[in-house]
Protein backbone atom coordinates (compact mmCIF):
# COMPACT_ATOMS: atom_id res chain seq x y z
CA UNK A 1 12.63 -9.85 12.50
CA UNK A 2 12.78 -9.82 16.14
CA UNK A 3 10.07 -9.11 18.41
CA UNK A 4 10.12 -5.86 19.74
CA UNK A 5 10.39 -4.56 15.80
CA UNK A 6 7.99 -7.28 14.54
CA UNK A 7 5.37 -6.07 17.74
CA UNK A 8 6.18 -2.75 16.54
CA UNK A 9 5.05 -3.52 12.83
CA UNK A 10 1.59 -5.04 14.00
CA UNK A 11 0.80 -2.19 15.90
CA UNK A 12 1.37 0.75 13.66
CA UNK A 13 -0.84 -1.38 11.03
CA UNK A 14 -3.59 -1.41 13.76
CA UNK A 15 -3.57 1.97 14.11
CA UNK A 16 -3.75 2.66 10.55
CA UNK A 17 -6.30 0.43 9.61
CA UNK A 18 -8.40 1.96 12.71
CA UNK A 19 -7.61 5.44 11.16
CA UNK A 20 -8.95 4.33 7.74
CA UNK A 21 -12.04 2.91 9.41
CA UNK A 22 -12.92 6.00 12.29
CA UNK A 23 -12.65 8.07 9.05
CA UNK A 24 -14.20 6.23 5.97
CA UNK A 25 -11.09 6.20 4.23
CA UNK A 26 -12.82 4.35 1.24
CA UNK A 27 -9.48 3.50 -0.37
CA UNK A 28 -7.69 2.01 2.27
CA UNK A 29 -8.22 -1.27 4.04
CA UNK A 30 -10.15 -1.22 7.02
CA UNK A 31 -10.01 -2.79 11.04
CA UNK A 32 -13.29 -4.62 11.84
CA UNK A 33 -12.12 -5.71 15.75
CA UNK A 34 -8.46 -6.45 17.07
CA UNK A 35 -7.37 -8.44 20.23
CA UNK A 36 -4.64 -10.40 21.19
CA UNK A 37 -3.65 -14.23 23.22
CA UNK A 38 -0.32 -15.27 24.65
CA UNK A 39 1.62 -15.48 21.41
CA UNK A 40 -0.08 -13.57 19.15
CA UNK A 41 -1.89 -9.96 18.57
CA UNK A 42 -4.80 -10.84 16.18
CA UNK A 43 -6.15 -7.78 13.17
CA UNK A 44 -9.85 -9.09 11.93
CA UNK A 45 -9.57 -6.82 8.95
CA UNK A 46 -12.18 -5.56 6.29
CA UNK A 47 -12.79 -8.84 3.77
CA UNK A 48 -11.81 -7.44 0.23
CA UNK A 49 -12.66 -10.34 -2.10
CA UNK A 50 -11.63 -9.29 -5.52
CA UNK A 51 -7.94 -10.31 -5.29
CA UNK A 52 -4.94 -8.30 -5.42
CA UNK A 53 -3.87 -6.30 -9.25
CA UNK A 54 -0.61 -8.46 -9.72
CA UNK A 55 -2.94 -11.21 -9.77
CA UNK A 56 -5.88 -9.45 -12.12
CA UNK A 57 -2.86 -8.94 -14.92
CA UNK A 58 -1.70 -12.57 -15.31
CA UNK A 59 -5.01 -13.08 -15.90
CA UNK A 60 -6.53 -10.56 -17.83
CA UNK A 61 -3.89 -7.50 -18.25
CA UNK A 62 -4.90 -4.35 -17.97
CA UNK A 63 -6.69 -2.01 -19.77
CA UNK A 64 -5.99 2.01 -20.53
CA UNK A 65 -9.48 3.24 -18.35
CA UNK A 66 -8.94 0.38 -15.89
CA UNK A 67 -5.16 1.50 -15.14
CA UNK A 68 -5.91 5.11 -15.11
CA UNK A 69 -9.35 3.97 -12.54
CA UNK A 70 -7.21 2.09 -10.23
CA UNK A 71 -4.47 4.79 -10.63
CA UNK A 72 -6.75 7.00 -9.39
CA UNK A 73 -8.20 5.02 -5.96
CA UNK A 74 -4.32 4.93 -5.30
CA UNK A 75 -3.40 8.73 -5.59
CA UNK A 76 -6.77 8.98 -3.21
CA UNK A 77 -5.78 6.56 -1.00
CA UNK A 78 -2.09 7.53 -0.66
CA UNK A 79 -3.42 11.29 -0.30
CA UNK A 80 -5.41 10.29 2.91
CA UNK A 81 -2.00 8.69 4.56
CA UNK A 82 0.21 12.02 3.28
CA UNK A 83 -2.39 14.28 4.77
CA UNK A 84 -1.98 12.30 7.43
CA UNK A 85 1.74 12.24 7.78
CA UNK A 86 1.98 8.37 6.73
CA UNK A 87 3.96 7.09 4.40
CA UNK A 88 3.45 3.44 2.83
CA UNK A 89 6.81 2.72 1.84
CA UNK A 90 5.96 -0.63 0.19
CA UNK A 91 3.14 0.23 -2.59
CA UNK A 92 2.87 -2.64 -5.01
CA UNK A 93 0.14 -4.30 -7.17
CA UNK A 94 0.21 -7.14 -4.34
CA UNK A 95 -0.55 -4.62 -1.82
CA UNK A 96 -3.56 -3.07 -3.73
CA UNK A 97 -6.73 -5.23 -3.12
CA UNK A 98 -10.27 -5.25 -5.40
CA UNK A 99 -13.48 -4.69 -3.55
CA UNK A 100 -16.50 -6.02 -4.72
CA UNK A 101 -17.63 -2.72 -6.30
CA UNK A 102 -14.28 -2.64 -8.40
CA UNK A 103 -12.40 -0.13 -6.25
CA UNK A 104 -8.97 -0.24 -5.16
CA UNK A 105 -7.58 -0.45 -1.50
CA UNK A 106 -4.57 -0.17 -0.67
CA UNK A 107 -3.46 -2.81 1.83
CA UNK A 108 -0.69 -3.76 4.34
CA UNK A 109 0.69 -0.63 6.31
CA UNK A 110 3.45 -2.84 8.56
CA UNK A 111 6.13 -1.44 7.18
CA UNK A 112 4.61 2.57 6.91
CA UNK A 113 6.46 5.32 8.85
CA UNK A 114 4.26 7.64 10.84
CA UNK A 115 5.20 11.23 11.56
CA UNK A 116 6.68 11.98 8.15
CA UNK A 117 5.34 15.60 7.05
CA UNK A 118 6.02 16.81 3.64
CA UNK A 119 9.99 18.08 4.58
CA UNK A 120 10.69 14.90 6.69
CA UNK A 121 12.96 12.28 5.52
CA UNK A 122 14.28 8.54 6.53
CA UNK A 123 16.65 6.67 5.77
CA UNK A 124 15.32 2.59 6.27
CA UNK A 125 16.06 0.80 3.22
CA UNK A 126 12.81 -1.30 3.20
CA UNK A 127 9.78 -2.34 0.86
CA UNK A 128 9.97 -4.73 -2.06
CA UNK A 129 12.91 -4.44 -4.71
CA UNK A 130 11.49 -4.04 -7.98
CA UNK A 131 9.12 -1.00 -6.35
CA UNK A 132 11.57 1.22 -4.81
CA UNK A 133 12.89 4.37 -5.39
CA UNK A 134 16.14 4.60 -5.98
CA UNK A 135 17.08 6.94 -3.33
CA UNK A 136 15.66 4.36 -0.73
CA UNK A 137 17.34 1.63 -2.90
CA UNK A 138 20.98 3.19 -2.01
CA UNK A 139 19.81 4.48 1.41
CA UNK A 140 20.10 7.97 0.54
CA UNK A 141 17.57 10.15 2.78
CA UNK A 142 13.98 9.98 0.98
CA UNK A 143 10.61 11.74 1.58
CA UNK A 144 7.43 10.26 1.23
CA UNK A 145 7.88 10.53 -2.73
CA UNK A 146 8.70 6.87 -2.27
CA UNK A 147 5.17 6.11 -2.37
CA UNK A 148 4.73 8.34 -5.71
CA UNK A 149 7.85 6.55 -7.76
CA UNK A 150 5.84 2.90 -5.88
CA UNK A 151 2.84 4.06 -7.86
CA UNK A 152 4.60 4.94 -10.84
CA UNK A 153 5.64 1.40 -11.05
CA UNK A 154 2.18 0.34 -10.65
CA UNK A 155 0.87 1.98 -13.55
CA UNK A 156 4.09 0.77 -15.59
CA UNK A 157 3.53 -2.37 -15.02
CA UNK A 158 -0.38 -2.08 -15.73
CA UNK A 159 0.40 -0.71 -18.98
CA UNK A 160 2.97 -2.85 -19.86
CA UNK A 161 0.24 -5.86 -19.39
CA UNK A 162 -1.61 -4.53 -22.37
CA UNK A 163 0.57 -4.42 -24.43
CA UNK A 164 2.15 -7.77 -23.79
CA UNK A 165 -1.55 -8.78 -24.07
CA UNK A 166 -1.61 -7.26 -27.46
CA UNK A 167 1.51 -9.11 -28.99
């Protein structure tokens, strides 16, 4: 990545996580302080110690009212960025982080596009293979449904560590 695109990146995850901070956005990751040195802009963000889901279902899989709680601090969290014109673009268990009261935040916003309303649509094939729509996949023009088909994943993939559990 070069740098202007890579400075670019860091930035628009700033502002984000200061978003989710100024207002209480319980289901997002939060900015404690920012600042920056010679070589390197520096994000002191919100310490969420429960690990990330992809990790909680090679360990333990995943349960019906456990998928359908985490499900649900997703569609909450993703609702604050839509309302906001934000879209995540790379939702994945690894980006969805466990606080220590169980709840899930979604995490890492470096790749999210600002400005897309509800009609608006891109084009940037980006995010993480196995997560993305197939209209971003083939670089047809997508709206922030991206996020919804990323979440539908999620909860395939929470499901499908129960019963893989269960065998």
């Amino acid at each position: 990545m070069d740098q202007p695109t890579a400075f670019a990146g860091v930035l628009r995850e700033q502002r984000i996580l200061l978003l989710a901070k100024k207002e209480n956005c319980h289901f997002l990751t939060r900015l404690f302080a920012s600042f920056s040195t010679e070589h390197y802009i520096c994000l002191a963000m919100e310490f969420v110690e429960g690990g990330d889901l992809a990790s909680h279902l090679v360990r333990n899989g995943m349960s019906q009212e456990r998928t359908r709680f985490y499900s649900a601090c997703i569609v909450l969290g993703l609702q604050f960025l839509h309302d906001r014109n934000i879209t995540h673009r790379d939702l994945k268990l690894e980006n969805v982080l466990l606080d220590r009261d169980g709840y899930a935040k979604i995490t890492d916003f470096g790749i999210s596009k600002e400005g897309m309303s509800f009609t608006d649509r891109s084009q940037t094939q980006c995010g993480t293979l196995p997560y993305m729509a197939p209209e971003m996949f083939t670089q047809y023009p997508y709206t922030r449904s991206v996020d919804w088909w990323g979440l539908g994943v999620c909860i395939y993939l929470m499901r499908l560590s129960q019963v893989s559990a269960l065998q």
